[in-house]
PDB file of N, CA and C in Angstrom:
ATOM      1  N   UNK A   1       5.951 -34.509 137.389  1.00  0.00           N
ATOM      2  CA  UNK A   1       7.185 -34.888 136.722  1.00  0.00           C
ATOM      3  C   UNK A   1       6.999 -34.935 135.196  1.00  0.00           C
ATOM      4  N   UNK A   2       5.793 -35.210 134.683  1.00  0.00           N
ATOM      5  CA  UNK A   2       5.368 -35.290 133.307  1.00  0.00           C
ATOM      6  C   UNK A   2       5.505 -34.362 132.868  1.00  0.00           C
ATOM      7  N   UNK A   3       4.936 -33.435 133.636  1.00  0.00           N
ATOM      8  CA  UNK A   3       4.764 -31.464 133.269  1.00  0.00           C
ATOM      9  C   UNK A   3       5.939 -31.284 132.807  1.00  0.00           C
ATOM     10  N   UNK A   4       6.778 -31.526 133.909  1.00  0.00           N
ATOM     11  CA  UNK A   4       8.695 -31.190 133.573  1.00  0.00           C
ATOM     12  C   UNK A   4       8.979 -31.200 132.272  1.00  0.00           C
ATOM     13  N   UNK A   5       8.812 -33.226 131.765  1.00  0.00           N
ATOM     14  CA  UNK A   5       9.439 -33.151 130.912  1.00  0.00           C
ATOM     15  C   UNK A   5       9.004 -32.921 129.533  1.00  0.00           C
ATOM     16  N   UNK A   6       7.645 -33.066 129.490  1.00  0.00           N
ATOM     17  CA  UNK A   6       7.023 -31.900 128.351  1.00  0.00           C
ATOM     18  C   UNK A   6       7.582 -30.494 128.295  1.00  0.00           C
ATOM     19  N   UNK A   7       7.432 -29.620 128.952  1.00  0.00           N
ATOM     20  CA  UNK A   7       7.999 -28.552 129.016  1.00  0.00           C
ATOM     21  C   UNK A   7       9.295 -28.838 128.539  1.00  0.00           C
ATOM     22  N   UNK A   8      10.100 -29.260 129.111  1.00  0.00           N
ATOM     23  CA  UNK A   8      12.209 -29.491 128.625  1.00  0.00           C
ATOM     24  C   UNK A   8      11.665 -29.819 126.999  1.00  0.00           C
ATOM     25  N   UNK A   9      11.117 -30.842 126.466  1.00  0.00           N
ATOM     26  CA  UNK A   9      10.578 -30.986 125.285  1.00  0.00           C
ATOM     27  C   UNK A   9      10.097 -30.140 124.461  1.00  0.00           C
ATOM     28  N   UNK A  10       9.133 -28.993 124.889  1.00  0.00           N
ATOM     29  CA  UNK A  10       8.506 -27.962 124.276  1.00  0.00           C
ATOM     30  C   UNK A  10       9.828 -26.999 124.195  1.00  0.00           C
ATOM     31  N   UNK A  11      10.556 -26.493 124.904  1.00  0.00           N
ATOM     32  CA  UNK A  11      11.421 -25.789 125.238  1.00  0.00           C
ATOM     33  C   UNK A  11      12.778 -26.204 124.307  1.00  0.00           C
ATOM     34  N   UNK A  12      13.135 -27.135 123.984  1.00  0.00           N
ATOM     35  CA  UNK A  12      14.082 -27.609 122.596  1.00  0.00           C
ATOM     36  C   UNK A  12      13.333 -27.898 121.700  1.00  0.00           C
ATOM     37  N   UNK A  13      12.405 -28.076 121.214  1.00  0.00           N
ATOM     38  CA  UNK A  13      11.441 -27.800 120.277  1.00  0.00           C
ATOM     39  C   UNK A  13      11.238 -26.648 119.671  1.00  0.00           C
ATOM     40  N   UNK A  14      11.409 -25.729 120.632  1.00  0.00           N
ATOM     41  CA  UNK A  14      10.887 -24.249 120.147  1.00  0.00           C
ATOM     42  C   UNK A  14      12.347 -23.527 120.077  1.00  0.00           C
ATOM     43  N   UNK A  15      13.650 -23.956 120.594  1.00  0.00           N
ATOM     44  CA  UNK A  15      14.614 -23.609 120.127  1.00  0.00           C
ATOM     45  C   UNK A  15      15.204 -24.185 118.631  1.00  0.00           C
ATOM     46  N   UNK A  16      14.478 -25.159 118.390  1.00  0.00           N
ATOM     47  CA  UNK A  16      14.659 -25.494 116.660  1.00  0.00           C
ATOM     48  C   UNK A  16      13.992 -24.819 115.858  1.00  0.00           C
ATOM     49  N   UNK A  17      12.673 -23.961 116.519  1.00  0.00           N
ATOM     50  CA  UNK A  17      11.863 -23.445 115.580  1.00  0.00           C
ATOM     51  C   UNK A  17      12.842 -21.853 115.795  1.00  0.00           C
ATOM     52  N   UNK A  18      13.627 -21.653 116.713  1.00  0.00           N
ATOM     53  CA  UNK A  18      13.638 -20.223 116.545  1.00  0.00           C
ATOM     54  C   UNK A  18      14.776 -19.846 115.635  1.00  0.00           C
ATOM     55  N   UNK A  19      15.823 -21.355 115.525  1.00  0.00           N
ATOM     56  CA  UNK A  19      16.879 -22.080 114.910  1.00  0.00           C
ATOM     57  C   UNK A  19      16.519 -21.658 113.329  1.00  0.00           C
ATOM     58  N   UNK A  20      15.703 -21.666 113.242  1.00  0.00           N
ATOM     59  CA  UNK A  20      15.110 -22.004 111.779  1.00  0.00           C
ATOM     60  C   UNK A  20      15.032 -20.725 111.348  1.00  0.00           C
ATOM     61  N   UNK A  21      14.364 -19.273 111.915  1.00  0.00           N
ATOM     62  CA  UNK A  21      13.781 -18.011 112.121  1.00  0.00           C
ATOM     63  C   UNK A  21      14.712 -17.023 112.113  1.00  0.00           C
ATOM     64  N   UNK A  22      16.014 -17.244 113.125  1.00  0.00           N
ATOM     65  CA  UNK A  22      16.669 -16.162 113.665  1.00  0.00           C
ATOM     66  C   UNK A  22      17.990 -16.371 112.863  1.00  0.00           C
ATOM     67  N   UNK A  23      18.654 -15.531 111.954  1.00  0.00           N
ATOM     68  CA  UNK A  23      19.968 -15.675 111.164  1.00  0.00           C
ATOM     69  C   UNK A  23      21.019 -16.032 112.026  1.00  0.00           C
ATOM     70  N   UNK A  24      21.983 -16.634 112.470  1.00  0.00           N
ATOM     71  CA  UNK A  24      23.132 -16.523 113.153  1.00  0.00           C
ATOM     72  C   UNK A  24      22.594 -17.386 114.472  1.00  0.00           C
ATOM     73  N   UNK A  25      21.710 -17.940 114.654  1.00  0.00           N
ATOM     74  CA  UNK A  25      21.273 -19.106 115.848  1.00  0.00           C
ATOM     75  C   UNK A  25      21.112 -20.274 114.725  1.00  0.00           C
ATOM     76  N   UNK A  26      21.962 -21.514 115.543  1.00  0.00           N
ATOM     77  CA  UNK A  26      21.979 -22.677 114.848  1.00  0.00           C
ATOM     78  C   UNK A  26      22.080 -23.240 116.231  1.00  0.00           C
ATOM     79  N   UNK A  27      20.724 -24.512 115.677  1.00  0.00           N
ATOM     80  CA  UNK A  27      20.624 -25.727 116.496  1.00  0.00           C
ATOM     81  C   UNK A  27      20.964 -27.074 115.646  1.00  0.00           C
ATOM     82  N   UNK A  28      22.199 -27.863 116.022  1.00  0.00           N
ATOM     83  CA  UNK A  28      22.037 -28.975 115.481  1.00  0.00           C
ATOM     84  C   UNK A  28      21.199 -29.726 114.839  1.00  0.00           C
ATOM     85  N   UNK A  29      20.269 -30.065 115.697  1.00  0.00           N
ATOM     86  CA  UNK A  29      19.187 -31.381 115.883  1.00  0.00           C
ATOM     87  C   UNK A  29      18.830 -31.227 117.377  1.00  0.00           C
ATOM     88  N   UNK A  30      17.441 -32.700 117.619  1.00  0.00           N
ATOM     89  CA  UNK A  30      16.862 -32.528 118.744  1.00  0.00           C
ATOM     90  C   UNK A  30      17.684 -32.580 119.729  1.00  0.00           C
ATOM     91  N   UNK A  31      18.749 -33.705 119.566  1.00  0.00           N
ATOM     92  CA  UNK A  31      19.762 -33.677 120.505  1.00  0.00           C
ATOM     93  C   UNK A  31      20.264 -32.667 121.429  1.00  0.00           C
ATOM     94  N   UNK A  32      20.828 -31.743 120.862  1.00  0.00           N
ATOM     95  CA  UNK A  32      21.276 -30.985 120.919  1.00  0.00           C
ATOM     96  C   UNK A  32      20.465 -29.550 121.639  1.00  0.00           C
ATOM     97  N   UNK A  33      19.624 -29.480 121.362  1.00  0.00           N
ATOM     98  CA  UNK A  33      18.590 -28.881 121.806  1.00  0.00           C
ATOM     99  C   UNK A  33      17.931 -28.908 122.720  1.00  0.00           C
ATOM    100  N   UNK A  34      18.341 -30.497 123.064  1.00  0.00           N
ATOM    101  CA  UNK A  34      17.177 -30.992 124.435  1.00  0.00           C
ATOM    102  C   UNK A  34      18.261 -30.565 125.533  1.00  0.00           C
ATOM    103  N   UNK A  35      20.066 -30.779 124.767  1.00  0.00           N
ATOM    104  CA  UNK A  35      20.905 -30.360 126.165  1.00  0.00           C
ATOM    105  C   UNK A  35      21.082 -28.871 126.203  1.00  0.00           C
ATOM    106  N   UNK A  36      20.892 -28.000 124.892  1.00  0.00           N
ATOM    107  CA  UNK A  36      20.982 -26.820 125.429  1.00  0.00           C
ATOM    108  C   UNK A  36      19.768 -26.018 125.969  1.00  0.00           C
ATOM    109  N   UNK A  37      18.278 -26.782 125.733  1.00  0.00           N
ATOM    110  CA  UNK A  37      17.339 -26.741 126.689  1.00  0.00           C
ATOM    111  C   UNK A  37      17.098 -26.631 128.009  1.00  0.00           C
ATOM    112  N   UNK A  38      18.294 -27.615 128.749  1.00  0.00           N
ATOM    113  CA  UNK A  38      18.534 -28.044 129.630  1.00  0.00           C
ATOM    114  C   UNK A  38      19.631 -26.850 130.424  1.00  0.00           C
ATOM    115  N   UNK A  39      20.401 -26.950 129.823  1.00  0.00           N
ATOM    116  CA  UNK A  39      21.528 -26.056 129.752  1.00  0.00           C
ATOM    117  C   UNK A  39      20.782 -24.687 130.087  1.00  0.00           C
ATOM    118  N   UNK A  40      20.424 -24.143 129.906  1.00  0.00           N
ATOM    119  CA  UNK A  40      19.417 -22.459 129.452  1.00  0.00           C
ATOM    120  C   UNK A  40      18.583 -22.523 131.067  1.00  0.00           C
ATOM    121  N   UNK A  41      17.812 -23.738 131.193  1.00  0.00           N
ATOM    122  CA  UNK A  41      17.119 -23.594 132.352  1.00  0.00           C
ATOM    123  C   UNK A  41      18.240 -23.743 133.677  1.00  0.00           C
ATOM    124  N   UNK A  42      19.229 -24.627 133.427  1.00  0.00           N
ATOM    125  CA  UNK A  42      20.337 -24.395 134.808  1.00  0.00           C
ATOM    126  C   UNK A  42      20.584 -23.192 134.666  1.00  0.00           C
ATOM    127  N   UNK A  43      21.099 -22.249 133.981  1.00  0.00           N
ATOM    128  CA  UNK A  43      21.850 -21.180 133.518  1.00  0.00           C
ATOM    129  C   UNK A  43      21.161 -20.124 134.349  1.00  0.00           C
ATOM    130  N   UNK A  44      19.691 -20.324 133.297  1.00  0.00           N
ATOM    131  CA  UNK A  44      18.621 -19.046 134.198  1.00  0.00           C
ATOM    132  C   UNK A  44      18.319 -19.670 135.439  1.00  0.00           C
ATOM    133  N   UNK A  45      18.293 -20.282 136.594  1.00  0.00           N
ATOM    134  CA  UNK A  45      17.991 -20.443 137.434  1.00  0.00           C
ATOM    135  C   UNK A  45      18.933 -20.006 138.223  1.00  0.00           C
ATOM    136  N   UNK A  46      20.026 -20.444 137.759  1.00  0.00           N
ATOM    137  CA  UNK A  46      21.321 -19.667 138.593  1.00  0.00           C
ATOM    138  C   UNK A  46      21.938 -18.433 138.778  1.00  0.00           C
ATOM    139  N   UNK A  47      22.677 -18.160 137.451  1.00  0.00           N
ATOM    140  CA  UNK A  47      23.454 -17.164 136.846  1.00  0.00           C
ATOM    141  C   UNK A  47      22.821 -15.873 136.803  1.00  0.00           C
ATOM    142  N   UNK A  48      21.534 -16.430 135.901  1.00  0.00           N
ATOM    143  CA  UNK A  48      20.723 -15.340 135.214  1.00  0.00           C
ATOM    144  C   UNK A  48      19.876 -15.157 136.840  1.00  0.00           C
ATOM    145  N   UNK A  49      19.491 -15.511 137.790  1.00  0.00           N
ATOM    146  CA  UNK A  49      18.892 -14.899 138.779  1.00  0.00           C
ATOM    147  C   UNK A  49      19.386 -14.166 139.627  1.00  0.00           C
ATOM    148  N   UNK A  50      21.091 -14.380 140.219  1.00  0.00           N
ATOM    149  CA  UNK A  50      21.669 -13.610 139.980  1.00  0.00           C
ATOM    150  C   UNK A  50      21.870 -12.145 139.028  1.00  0.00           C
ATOM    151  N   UNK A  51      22.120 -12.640 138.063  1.00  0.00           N
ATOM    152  CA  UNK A  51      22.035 -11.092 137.320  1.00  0.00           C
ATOM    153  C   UNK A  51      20.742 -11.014 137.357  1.00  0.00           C
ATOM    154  N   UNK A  52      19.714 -10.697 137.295  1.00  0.00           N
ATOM    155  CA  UNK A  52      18.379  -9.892 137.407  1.00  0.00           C
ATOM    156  C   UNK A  52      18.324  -9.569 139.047  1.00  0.00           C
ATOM    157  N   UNK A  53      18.617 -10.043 139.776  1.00  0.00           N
ATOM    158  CA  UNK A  53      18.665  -9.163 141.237  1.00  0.00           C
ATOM    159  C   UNK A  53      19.725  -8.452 141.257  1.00  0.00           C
ATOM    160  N   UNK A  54      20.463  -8.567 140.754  1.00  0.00           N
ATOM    161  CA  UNK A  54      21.802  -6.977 140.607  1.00  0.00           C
ATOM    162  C   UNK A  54      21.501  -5.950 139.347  1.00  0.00           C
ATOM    163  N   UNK A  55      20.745  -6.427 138.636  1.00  0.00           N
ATOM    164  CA  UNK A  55      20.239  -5.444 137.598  1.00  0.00           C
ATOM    165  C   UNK A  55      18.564  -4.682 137.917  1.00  0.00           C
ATOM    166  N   UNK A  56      18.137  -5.017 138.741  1.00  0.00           N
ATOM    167  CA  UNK A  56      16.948  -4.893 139.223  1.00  0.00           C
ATOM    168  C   UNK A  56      16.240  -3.317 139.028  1.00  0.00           C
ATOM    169  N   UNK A  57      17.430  -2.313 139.257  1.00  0.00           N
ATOM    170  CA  UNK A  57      17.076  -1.330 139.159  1.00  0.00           C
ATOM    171  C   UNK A  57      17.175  -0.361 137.848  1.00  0.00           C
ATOM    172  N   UNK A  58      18.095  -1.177 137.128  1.00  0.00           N
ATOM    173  CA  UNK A  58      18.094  -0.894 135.414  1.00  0.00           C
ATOM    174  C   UNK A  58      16.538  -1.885 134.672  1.00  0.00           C
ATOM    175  N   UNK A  59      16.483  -2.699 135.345  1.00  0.00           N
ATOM    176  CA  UNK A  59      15.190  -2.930 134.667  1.00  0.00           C
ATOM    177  C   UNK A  59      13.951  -2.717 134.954  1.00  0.00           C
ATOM    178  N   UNK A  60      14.035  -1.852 136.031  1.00  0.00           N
ATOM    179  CA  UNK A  60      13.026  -0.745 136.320  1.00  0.00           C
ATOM    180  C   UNK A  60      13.033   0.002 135.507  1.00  0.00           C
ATOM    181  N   UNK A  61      13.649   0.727 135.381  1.00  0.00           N
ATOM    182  CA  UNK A  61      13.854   1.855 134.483  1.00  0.00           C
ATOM    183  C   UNK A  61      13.278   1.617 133.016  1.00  0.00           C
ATOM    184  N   UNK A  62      14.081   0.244 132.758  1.00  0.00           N
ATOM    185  CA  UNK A  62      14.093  -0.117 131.125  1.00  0.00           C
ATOM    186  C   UNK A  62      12.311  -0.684 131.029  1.00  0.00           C
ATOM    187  N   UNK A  63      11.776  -0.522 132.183  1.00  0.00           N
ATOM    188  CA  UNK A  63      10.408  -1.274 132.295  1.00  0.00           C
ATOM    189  C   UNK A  63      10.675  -3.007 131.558  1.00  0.00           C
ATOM    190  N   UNK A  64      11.626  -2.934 131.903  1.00  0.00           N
ATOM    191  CA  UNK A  64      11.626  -4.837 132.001  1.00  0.00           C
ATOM    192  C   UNK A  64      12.536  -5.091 130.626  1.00  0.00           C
ATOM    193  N   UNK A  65      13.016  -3.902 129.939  1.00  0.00           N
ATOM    194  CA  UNK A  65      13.441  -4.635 128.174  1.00  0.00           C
ATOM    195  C   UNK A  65      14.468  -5.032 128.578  1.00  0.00           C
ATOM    196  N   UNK A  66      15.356  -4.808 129.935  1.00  0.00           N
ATOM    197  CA  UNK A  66      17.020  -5.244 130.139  1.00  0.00           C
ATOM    198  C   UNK A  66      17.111  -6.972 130.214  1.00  0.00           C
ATOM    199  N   UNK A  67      15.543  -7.173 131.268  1.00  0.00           N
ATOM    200  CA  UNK A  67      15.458  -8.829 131.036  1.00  0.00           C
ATOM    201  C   UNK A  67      16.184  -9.502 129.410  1.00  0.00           C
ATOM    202  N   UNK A  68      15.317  -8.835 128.739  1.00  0.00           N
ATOM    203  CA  UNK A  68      16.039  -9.458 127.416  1.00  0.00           C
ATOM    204  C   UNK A  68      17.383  -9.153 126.971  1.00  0.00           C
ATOM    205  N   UNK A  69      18.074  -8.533 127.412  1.00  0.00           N
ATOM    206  CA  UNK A  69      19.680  -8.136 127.209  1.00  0.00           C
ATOM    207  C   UNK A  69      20.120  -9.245 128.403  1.00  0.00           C
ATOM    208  N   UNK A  70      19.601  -9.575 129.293  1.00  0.00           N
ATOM    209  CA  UNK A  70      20.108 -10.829 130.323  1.00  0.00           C
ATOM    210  C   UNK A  70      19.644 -12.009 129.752  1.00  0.00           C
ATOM    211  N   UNK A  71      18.678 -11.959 128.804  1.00  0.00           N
ATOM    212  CA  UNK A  71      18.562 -13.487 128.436  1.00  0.00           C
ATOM    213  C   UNK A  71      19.079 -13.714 126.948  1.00  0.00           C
ATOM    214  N   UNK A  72      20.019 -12.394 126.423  1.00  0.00           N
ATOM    215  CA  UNK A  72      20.290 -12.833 124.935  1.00  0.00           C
ATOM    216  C   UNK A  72      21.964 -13.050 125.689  1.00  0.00           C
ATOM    217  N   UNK A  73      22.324 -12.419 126.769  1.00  0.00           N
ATOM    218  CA  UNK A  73      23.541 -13.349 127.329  1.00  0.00           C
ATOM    219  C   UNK A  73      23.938 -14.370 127.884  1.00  0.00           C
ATOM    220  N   UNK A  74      22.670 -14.994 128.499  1.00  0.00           N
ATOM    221  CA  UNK A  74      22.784 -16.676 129.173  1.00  0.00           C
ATOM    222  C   UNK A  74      22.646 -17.408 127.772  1.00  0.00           C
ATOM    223  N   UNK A  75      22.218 -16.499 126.675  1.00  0.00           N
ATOM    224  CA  UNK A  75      21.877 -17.505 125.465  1.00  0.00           C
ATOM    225  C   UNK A  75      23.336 -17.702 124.897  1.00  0.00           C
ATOM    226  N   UNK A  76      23.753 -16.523 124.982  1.00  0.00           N
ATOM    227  CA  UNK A  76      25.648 -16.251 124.228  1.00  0.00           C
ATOM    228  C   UNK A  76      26.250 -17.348 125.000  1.00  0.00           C
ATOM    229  N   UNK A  77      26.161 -17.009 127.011  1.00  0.00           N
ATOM    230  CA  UNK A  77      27.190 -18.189 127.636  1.00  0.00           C
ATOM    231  C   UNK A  77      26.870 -19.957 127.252  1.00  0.00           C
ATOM    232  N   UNK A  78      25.273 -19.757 126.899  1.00  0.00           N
ATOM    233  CA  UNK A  78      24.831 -21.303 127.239  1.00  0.00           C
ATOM    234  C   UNK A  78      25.768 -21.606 125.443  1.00  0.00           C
ATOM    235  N   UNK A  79      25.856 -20.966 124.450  1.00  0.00           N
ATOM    236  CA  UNK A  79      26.444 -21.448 123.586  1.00  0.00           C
ATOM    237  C   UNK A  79      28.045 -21.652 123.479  1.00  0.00           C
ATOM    238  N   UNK A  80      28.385 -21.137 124.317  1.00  0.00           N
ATOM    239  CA  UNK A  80      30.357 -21.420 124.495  1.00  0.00           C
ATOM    240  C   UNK A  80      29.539 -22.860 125.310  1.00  0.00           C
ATOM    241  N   UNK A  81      29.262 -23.654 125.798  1.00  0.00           N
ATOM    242  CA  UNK A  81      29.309 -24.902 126.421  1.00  0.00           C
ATOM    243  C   UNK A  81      28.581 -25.975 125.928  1.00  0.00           C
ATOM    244  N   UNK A  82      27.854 -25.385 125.336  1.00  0.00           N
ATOM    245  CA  UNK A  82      26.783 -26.497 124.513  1.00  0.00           C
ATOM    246  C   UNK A  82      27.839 -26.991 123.186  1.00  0.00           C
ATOM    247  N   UNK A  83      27.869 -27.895 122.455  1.00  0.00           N
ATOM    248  CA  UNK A  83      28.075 -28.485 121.356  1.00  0.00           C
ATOM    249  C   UNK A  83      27.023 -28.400 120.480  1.00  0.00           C
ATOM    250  N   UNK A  84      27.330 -27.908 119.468  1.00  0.00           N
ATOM    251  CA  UNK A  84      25.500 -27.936 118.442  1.00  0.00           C
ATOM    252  C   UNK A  84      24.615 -27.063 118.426  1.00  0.00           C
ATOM    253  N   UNK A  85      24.854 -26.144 119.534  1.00  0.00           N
ATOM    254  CA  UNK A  85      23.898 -24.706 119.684  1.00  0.00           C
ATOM    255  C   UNK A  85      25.030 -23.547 119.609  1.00  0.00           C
ATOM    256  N   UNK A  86      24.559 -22.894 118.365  1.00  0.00           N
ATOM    257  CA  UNK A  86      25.591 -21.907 118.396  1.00  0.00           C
ATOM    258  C   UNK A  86      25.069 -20.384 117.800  1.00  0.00           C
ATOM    259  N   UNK A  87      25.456 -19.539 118.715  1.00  0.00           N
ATOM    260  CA  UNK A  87      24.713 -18.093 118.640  1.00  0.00           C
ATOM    261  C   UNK A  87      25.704 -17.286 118.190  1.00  0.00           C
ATOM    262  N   UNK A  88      25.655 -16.515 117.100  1.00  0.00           N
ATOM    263  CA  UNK A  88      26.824 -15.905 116.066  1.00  0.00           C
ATOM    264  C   UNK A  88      26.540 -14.619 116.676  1.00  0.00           C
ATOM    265  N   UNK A  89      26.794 -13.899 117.983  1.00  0.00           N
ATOM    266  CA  UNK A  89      26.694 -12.672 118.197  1.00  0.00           C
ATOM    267  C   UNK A  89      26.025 -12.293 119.305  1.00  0.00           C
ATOM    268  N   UNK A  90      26.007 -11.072 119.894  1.00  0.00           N
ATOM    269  CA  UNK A  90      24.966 -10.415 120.547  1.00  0.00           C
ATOM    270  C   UNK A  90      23.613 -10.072 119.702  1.00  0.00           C
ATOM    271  N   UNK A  91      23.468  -9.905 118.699  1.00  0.00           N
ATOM    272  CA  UNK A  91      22.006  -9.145 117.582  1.00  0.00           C
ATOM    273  C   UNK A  91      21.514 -10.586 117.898  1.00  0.00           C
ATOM    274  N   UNK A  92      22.062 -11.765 117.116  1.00  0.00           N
ATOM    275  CA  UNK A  92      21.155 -13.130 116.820  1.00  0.00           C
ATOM    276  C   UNK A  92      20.652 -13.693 118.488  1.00  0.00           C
ATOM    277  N   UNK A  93      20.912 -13.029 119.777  1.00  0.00           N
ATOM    278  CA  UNK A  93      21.235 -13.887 120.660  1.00  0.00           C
ATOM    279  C   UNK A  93      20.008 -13.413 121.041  1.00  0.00           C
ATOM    280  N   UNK A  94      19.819 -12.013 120.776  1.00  0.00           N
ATOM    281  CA  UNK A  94      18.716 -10.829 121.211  1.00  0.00           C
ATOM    282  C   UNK A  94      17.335 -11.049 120.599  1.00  0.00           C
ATOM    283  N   UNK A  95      17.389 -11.405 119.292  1.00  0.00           N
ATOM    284  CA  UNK A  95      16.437 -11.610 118.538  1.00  0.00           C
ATOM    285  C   UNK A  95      15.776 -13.310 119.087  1.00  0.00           C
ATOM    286  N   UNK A  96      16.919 -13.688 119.490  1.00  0.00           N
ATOM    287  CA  UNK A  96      16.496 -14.875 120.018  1.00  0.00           C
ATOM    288  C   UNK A  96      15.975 -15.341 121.330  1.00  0.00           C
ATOM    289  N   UNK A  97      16.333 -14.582 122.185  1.00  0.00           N
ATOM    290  CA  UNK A  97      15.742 -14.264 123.457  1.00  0.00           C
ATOM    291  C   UNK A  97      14.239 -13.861 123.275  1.00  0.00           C
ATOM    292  N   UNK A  98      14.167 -12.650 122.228  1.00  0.00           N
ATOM    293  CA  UNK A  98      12.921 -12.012 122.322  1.00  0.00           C
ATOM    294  C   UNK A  98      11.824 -13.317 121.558  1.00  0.00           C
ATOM    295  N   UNK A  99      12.216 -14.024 120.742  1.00  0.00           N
ATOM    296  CA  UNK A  99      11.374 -14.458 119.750  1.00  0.00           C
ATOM    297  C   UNK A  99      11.505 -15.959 120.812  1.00  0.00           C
ATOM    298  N   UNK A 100      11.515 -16.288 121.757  1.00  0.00           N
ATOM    299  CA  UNK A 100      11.836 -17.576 123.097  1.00  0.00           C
ATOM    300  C   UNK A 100      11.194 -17.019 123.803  1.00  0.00           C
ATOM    301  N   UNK A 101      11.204 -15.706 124.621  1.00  0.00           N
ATOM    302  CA  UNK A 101      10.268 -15.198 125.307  1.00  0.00           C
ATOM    303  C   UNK A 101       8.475 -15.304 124.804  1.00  0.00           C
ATOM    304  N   UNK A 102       8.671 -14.520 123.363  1.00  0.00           N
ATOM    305  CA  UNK A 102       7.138 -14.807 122.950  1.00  0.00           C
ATOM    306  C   UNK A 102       6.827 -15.996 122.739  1.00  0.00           C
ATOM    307  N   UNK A 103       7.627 -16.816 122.465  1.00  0.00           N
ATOM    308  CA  UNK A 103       6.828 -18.180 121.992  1.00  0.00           C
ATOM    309  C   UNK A 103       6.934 -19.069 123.030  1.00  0.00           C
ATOM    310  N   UNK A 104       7.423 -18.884 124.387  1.00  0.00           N
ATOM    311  CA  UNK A 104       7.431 -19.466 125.640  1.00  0.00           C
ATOM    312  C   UNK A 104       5.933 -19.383 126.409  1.00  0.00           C
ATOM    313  N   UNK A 105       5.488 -17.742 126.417  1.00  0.00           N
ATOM    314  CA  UNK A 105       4.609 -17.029 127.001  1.00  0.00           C
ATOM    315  C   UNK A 105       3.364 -17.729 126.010  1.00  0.00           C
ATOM    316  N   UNK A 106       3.432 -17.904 124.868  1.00  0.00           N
ATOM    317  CA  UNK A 106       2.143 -18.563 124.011  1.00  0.00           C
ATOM    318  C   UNK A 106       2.117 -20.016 124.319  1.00  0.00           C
ATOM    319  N   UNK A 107       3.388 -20.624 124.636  1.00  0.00           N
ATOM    320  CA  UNK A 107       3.034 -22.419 124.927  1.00  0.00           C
ATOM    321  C   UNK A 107       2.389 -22.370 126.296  1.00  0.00           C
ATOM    322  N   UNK A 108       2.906 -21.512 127.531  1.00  0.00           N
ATOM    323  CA  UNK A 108       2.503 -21.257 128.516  1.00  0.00           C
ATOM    324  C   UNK A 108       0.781 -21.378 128.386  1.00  0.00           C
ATOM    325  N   UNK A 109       0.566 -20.416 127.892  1.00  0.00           N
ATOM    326  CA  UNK A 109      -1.044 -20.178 128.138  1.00  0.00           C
ATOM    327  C   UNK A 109      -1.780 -21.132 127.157  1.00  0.00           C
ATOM    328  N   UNK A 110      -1.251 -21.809 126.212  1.00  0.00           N
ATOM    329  CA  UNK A 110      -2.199 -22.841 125.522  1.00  0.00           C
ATOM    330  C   UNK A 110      -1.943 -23.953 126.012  1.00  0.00           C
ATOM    331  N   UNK A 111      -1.244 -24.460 127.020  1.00  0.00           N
ATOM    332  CA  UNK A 111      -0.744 -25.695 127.696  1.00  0.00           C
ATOM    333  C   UNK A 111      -0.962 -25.439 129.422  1.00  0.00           C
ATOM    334  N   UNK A 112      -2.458 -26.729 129.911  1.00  0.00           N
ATOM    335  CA  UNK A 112      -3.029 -26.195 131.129  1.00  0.00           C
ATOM    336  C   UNK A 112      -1.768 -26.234 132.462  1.00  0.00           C
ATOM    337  N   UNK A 113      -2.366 -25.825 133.707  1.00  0.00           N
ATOM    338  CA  UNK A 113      -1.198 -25.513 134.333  1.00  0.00           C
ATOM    339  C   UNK A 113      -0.984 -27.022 134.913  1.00  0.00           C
ATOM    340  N   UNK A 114      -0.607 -27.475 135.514  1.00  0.00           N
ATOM    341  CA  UNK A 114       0.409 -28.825 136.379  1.00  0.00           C
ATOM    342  C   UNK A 114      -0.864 -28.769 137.232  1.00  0.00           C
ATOM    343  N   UNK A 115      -0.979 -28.108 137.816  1.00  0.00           N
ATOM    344  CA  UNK A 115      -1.792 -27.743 139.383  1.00  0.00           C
ATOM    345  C   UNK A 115      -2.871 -28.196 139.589  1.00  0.00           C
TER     346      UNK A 115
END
C-alpha cells in the first residue's frame, strides 16, 4: 500500500516537472496534480486499455509509437475534467506523454520493486 502511494506521489511530482518543461501543459500546484495523477491512472486503466486493444494492430505496425498518440489523448481527456491541469493541444499533450513515459520508465528502474 506504501508502494501505491509513493508512486501516485512520484507520478504528480513528475507531472509538475513536465509542467515546467513542456510549453502549453500547466499544472496548478501539488494539489492538483496529485488529482490529475490520479485521474490519468483511472483513465489508463480503463479507457486507455480499451483503446490499446482496439488499436493493437496499428501499433504493431507503428512498433509501439501509436501508444503515445493514446497517451497524449487520455492526457487531452484527463484535462477537460481535472481543474488545474491543463493541456493546450494535441503537440503539448504528445510531448507530454513522451517526456511521462521517459521519466516514468527512469523512476521505475531507480525505485526497487514492491515484491
Amino acid at each position: 500500500m506504501v508502494h501505491l502511494l509513493i508512486r501516485w506521489l512520484i507520478s504528480a511530482i513528475l507531472l509538475l516537472v513536465v509542467s515546467h518543461l513542456v510549453p502549453g501543459f500547466k499544472v496548478d500546484g501539488l494539489r492538483s496534480a496529485l488529482i490529475a495523477a490520479l485521474a490519468i491512472g483511472l483513465v489508463n486503466a480503463t479507457l486507455g486499455f480499451i483503446l490499446k486493444i482496439l488499436t493493437f494492430p496499428l501499433t504493431l505496425v507503428t512498433f509501439g509509437l501509436f501508444l503515445l498518440v493514446i497517451n497524449a489523448l487520455m492526457l487531452l481527456f484527463v484535462s477537460h475534467l481535472v481543474p488545474g491541469f491543463i493541456v493546450r493541444g494535441f503537440v503539448p499533450a504528445f510531448w507530454g506523454a513522451l517526456l511521462l513515459s521517459l521519466l516514468n520508465m527512469l523512476t521505475r528502474w531507480l525505485m526497487p520493486s514492491a515484491d
